[in-house]
PDB file of N, CA and C in Angstrom:
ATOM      1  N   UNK A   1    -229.762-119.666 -28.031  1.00  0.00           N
ATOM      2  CA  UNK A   1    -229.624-119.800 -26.603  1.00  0.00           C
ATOM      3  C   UNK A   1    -230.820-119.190 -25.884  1.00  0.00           C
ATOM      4  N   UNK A   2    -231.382-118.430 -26.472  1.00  0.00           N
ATOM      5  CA  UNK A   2    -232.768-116.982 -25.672  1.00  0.00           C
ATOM      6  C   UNK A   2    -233.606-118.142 -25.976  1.00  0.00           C
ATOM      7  N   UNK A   3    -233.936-119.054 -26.626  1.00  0.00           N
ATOM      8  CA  UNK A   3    -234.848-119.987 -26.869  1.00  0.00           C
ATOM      9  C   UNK A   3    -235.080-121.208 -26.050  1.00  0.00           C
ATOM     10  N   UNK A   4    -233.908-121.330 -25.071  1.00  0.00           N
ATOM     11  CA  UNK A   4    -234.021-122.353 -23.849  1.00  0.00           C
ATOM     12  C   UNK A   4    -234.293-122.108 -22.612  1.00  0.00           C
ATOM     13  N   UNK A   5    -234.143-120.152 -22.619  1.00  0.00           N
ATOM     14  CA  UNK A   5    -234.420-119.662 -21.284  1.00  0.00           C
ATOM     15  C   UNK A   5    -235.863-119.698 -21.202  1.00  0.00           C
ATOM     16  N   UNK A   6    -236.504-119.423 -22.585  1.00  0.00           N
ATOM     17  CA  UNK A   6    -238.098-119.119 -22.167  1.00  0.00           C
ATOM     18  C   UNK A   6    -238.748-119.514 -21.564  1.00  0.00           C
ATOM     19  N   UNK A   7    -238.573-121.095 -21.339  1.00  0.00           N
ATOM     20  CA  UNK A   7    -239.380-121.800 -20.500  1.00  0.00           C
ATOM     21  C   UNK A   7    -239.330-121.381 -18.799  1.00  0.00           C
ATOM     22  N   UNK A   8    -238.496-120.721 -18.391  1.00  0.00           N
ATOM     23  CA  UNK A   8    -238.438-120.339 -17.484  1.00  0.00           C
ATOM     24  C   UNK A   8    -239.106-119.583 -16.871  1.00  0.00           C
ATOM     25  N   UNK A   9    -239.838-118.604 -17.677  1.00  0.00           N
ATOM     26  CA  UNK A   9    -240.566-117.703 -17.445  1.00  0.00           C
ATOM     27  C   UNK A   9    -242.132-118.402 -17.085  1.00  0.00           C
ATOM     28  N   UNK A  10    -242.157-119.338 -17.280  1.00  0.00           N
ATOM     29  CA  UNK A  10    -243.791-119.879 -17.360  1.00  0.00           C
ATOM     30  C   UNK A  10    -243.605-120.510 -15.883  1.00  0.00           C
ATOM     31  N   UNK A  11    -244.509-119.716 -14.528  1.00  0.00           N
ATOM     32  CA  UNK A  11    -243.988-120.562 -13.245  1.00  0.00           C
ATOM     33  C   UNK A  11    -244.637-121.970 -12.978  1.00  0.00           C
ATOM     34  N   UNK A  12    -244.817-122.252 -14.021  1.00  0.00           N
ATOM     35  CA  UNK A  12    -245.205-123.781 -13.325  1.00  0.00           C
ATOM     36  C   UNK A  12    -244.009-124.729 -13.477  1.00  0.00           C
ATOM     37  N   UNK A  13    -243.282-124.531 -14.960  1.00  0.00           N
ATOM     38  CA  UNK A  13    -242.220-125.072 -14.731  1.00  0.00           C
ATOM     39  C   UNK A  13    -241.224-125.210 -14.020  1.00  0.00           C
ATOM     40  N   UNK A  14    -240.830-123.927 -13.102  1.00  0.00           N
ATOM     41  CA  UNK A  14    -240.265-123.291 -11.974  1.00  0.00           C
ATOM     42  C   UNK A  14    -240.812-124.388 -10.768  1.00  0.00           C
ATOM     43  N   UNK A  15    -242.043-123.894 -10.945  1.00  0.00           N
ATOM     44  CA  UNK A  15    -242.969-125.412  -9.151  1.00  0.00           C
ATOM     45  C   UNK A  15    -242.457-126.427  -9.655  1.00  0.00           C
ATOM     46  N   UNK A  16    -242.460-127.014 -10.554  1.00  0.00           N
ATOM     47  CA  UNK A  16    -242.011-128.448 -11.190  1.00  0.00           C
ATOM     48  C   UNK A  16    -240.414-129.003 -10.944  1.00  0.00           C
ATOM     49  N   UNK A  17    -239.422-128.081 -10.914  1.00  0.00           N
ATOM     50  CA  UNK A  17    -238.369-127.600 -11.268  1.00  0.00           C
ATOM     51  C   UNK A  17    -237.716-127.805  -9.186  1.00  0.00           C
ATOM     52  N   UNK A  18    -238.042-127.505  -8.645  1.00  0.00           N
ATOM     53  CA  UNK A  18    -238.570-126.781  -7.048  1.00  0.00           C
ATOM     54  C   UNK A  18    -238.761-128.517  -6.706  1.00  0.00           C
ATOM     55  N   UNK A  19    -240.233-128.808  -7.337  1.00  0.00           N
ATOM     56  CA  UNK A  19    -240.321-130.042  -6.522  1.00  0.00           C
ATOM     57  C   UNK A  19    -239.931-131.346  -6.665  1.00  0.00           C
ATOM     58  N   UNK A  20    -238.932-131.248  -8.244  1.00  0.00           N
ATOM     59  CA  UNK A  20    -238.341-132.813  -8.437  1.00  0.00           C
ATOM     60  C   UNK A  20    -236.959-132.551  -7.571  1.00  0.00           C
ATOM     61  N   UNK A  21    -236.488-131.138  -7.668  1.00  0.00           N
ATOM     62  CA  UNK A  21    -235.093-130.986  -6.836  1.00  0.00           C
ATOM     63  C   UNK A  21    -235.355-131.327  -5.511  1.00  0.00           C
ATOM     64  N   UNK A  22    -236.592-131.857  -4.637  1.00  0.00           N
ATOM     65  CA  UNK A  22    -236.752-131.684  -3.157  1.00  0.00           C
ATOM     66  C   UNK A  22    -236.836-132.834  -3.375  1.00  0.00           C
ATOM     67  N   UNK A  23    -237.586-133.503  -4.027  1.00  0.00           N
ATOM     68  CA  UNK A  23    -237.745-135.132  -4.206  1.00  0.00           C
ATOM     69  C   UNK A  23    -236.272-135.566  -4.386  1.00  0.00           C
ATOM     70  N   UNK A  24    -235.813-135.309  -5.440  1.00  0.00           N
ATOM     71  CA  UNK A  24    -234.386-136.033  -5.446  1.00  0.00           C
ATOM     72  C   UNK A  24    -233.694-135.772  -4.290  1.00  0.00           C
ATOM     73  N   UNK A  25    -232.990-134.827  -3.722  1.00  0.00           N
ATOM     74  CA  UNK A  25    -232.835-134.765  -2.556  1.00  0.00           C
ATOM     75  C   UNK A  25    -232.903-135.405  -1.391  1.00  0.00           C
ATOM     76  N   UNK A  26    -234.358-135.463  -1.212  1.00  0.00           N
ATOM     77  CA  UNK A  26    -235.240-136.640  -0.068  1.00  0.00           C
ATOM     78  C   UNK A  26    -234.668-138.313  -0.283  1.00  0.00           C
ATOM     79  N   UNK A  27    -234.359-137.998  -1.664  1.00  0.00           N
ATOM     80  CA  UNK A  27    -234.445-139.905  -2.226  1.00  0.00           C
ATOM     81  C   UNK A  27    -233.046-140.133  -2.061  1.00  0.00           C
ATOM     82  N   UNK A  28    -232.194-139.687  -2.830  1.00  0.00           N
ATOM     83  CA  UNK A  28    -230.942-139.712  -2.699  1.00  0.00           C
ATOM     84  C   UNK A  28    -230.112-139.361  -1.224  1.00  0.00           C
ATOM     85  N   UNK A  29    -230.849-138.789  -0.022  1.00  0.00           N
ATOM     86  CA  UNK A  29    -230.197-138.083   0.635  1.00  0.00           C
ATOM     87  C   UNK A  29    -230.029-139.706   1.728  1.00  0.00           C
ATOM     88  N   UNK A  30    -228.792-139.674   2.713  1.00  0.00           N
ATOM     89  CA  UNK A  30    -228.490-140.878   3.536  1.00  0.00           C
ATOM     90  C   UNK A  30    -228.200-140.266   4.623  1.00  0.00           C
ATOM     91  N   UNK A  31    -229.227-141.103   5.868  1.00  0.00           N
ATOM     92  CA  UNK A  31    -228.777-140.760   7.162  1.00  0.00           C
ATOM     93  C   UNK A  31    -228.722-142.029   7.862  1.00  0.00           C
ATOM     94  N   UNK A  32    -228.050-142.150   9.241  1.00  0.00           N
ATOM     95  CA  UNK A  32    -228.378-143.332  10.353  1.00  0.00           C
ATOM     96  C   UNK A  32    -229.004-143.407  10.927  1.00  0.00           C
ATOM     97  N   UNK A  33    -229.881-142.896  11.424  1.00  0.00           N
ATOM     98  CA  UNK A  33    -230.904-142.649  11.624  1.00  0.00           C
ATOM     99  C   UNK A  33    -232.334-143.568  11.175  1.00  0.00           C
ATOM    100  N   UNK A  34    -233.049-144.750  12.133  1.00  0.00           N
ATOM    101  CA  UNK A  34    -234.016-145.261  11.259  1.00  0.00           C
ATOM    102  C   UNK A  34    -235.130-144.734  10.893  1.00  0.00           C
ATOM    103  N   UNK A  35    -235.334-143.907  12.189  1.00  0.00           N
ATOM    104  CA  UNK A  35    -236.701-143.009  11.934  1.00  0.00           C
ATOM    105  C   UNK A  35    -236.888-142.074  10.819  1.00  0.00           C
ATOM    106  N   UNK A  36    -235.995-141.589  10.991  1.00  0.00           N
ATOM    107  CA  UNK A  36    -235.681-140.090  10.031  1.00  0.00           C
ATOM    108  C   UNK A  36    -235.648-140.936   8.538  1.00  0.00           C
ATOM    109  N   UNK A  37    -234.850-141.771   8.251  1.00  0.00           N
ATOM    110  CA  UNK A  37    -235.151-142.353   7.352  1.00  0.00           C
ATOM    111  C   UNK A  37    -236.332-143.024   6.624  1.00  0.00           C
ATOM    112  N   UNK A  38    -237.185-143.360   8.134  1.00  0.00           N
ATOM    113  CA  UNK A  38    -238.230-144.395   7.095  1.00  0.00           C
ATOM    114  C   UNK A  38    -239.136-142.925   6.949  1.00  0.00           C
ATOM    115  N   UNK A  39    -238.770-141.800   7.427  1.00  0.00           N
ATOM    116  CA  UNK A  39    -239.762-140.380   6.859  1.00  0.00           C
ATOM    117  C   UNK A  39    -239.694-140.406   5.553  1.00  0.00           C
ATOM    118  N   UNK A  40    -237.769-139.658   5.763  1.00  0.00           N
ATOM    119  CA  UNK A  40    -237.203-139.129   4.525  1.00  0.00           C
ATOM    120  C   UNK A  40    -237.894-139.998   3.308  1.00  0.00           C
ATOM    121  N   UNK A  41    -237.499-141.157   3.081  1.00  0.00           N
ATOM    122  CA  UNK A  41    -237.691-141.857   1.510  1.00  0.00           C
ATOM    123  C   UNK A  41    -239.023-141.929   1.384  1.00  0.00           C
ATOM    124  N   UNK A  42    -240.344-142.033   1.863  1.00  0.00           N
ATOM    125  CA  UNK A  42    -241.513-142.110   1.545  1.00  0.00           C
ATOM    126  C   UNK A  42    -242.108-140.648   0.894  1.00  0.00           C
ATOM    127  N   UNK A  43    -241.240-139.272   1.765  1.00  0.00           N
ATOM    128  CA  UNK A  43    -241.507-138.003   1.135  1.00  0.00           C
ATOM    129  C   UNK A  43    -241.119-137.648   0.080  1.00  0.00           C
ATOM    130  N   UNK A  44    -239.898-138.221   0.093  1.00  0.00           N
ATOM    131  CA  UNK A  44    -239.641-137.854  -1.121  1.00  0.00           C
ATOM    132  C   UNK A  44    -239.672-138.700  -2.787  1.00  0.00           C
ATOM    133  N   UNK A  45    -240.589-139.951  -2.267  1.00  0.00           N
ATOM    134  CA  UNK A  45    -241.330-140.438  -3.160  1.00  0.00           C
ATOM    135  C   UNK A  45    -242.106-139.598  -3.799  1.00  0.00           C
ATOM    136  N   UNK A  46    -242.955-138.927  -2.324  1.00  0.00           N
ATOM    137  CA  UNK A  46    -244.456-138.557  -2.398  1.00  0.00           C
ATOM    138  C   UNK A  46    -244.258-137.339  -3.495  1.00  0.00           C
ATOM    139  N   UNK A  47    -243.350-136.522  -2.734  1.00  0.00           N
ATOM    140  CA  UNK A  47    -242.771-135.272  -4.205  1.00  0.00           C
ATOM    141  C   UNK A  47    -243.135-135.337  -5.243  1.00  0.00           C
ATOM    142  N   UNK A  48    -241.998-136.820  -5.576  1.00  0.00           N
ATOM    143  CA  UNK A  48    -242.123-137.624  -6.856  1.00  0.00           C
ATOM    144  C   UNK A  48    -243.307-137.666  -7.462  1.00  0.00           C
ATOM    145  N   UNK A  49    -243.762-137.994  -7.124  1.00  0.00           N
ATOM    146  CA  UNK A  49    -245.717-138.474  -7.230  1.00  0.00           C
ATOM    147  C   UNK A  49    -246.269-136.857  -8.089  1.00  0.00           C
ATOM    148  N   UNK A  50    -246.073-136.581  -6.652  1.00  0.00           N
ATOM    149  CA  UNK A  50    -246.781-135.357  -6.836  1.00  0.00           C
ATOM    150  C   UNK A  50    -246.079-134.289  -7.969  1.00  0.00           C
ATOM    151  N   UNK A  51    -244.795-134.311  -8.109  1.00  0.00           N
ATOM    152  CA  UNK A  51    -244.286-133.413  -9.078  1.00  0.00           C
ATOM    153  C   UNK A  51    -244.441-134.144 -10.702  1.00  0.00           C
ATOM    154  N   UNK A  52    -245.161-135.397 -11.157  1.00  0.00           N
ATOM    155  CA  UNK A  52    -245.384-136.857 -11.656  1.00  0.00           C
ATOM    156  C   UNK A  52    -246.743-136.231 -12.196  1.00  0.00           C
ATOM    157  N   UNK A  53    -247.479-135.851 -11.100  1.00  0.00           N
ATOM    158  CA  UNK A  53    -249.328-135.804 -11.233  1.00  0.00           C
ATOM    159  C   UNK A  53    -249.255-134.570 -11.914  1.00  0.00           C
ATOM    160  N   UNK A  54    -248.522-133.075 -11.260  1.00  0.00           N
ATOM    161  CA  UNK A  54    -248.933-131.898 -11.802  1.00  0.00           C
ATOM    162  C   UNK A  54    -248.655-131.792 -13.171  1.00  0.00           C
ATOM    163  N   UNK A  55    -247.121-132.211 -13.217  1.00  0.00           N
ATOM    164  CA  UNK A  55    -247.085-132.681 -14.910  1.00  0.00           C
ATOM    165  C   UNK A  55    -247.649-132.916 -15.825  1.00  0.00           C
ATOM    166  N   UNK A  56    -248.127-134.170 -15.604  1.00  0.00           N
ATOM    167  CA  UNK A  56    -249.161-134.787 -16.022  1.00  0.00           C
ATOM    168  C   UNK A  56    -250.859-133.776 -16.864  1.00  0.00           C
ATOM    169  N   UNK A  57    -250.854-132.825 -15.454  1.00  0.00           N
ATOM    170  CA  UNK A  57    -252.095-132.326 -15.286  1.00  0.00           C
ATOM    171  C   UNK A  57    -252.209-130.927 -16.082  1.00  0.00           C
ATOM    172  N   UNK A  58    -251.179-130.184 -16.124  1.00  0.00           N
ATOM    173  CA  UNK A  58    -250.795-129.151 -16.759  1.00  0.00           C
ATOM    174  C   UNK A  58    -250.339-129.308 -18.251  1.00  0.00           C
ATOM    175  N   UNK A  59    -249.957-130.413 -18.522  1.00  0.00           N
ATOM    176  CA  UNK A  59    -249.188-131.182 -19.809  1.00  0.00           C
ATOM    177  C   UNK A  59    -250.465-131.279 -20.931  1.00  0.00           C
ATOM    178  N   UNK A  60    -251.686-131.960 -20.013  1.00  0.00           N
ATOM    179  CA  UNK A  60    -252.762-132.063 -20.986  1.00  0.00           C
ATOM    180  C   UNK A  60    -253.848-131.132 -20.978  1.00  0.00           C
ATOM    181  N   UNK A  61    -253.295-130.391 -20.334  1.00  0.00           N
ATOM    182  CA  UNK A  61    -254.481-128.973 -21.007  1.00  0.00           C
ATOM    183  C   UNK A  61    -253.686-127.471 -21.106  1.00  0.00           C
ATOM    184  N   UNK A  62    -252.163-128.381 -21.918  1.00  0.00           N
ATOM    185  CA  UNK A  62    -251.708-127.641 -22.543  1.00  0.00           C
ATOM    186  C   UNK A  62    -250.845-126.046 -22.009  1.00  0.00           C
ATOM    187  N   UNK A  63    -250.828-125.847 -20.293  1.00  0.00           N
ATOM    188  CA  UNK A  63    -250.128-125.018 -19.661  1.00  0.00           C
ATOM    189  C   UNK A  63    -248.435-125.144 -19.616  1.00  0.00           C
ATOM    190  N   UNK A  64    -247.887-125.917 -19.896  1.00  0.00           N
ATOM    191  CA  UNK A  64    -246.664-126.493 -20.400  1.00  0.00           C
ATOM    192  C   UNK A  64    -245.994-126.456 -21.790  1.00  0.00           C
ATOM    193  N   UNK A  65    -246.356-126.031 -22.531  1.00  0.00           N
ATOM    194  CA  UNK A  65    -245.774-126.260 -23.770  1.00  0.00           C
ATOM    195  C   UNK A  65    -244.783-125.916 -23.798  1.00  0.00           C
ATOM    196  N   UNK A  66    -244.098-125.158 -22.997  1.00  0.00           N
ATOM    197  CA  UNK A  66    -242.325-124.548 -23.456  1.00  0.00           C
ATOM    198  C   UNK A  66    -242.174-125.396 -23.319  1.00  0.00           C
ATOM    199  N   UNK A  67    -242.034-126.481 -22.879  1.00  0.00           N
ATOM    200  CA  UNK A  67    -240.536-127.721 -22.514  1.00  0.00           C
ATOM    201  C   UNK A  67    -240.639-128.666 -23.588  1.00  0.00           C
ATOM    202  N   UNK A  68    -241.006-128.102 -24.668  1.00  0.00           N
ATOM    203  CA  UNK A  68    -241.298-128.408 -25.921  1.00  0.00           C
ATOM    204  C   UNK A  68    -239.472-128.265 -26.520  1.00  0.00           C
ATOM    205  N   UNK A  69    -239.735-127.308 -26.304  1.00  0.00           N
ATOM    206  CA  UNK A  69    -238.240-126.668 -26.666  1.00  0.00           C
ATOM    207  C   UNK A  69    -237.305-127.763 -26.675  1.00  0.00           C
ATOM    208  N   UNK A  70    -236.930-128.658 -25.162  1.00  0.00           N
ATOM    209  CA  UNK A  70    -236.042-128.765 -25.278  1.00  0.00           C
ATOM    210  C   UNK A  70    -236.174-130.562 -25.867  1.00  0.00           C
ATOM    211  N   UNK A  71    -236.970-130.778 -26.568  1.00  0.00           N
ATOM    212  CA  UNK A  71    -237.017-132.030 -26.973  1.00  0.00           C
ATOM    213  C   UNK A  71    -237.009-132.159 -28.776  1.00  0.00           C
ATOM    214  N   UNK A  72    -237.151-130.719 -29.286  1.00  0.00           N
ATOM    215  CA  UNK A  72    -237.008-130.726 -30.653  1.00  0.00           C
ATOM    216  C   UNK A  72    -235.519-131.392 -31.034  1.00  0.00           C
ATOM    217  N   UNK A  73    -234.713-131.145 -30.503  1.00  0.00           N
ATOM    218  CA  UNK A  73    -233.469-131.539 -31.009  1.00  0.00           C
ATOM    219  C   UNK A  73    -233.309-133.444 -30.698  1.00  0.00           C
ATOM    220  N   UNK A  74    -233.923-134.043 -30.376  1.00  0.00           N
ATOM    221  CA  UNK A  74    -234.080-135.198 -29.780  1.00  0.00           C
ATOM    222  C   UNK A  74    -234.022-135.710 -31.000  1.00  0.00           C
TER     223      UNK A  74
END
């Protein structure tokens, strides 16, 4: 179990963690509103994107490796 928390400790996964929860949020979230809406879903694309890119960016030069962890059992 001490072997799934570790990743936690590394804060990028934490920013990562932070900005897919704001994205989903944004994406999933419903108002009546048209304005507010045509905001909401483009931001929280953009999140997307952006929580997509850092991934990405941290992934290949290797600042990420805990989340290694949780794919061994796969």
């Amino acid at each position: 179990m001490k072997k799934y928390l570790i990743p936690l400790l590394n804060w990028r996964v934490l920013v990562l963690t932070v900005l897919a929860m704001m994205a989903l949020v944004l994406i999933l979230g419903d108002t009546d509103d048209l304005t507010v809406f045509m905001f909401i879903k483009p931001a929280g694309f953009g999140l997307g994107y952006l929580c997509y890119r850092l991934s990405r960016y941290w992934d290949n030069r290797g600042l990420i490796n805990e989340l290694s962890v949780y794919s061994e059992n796969l």
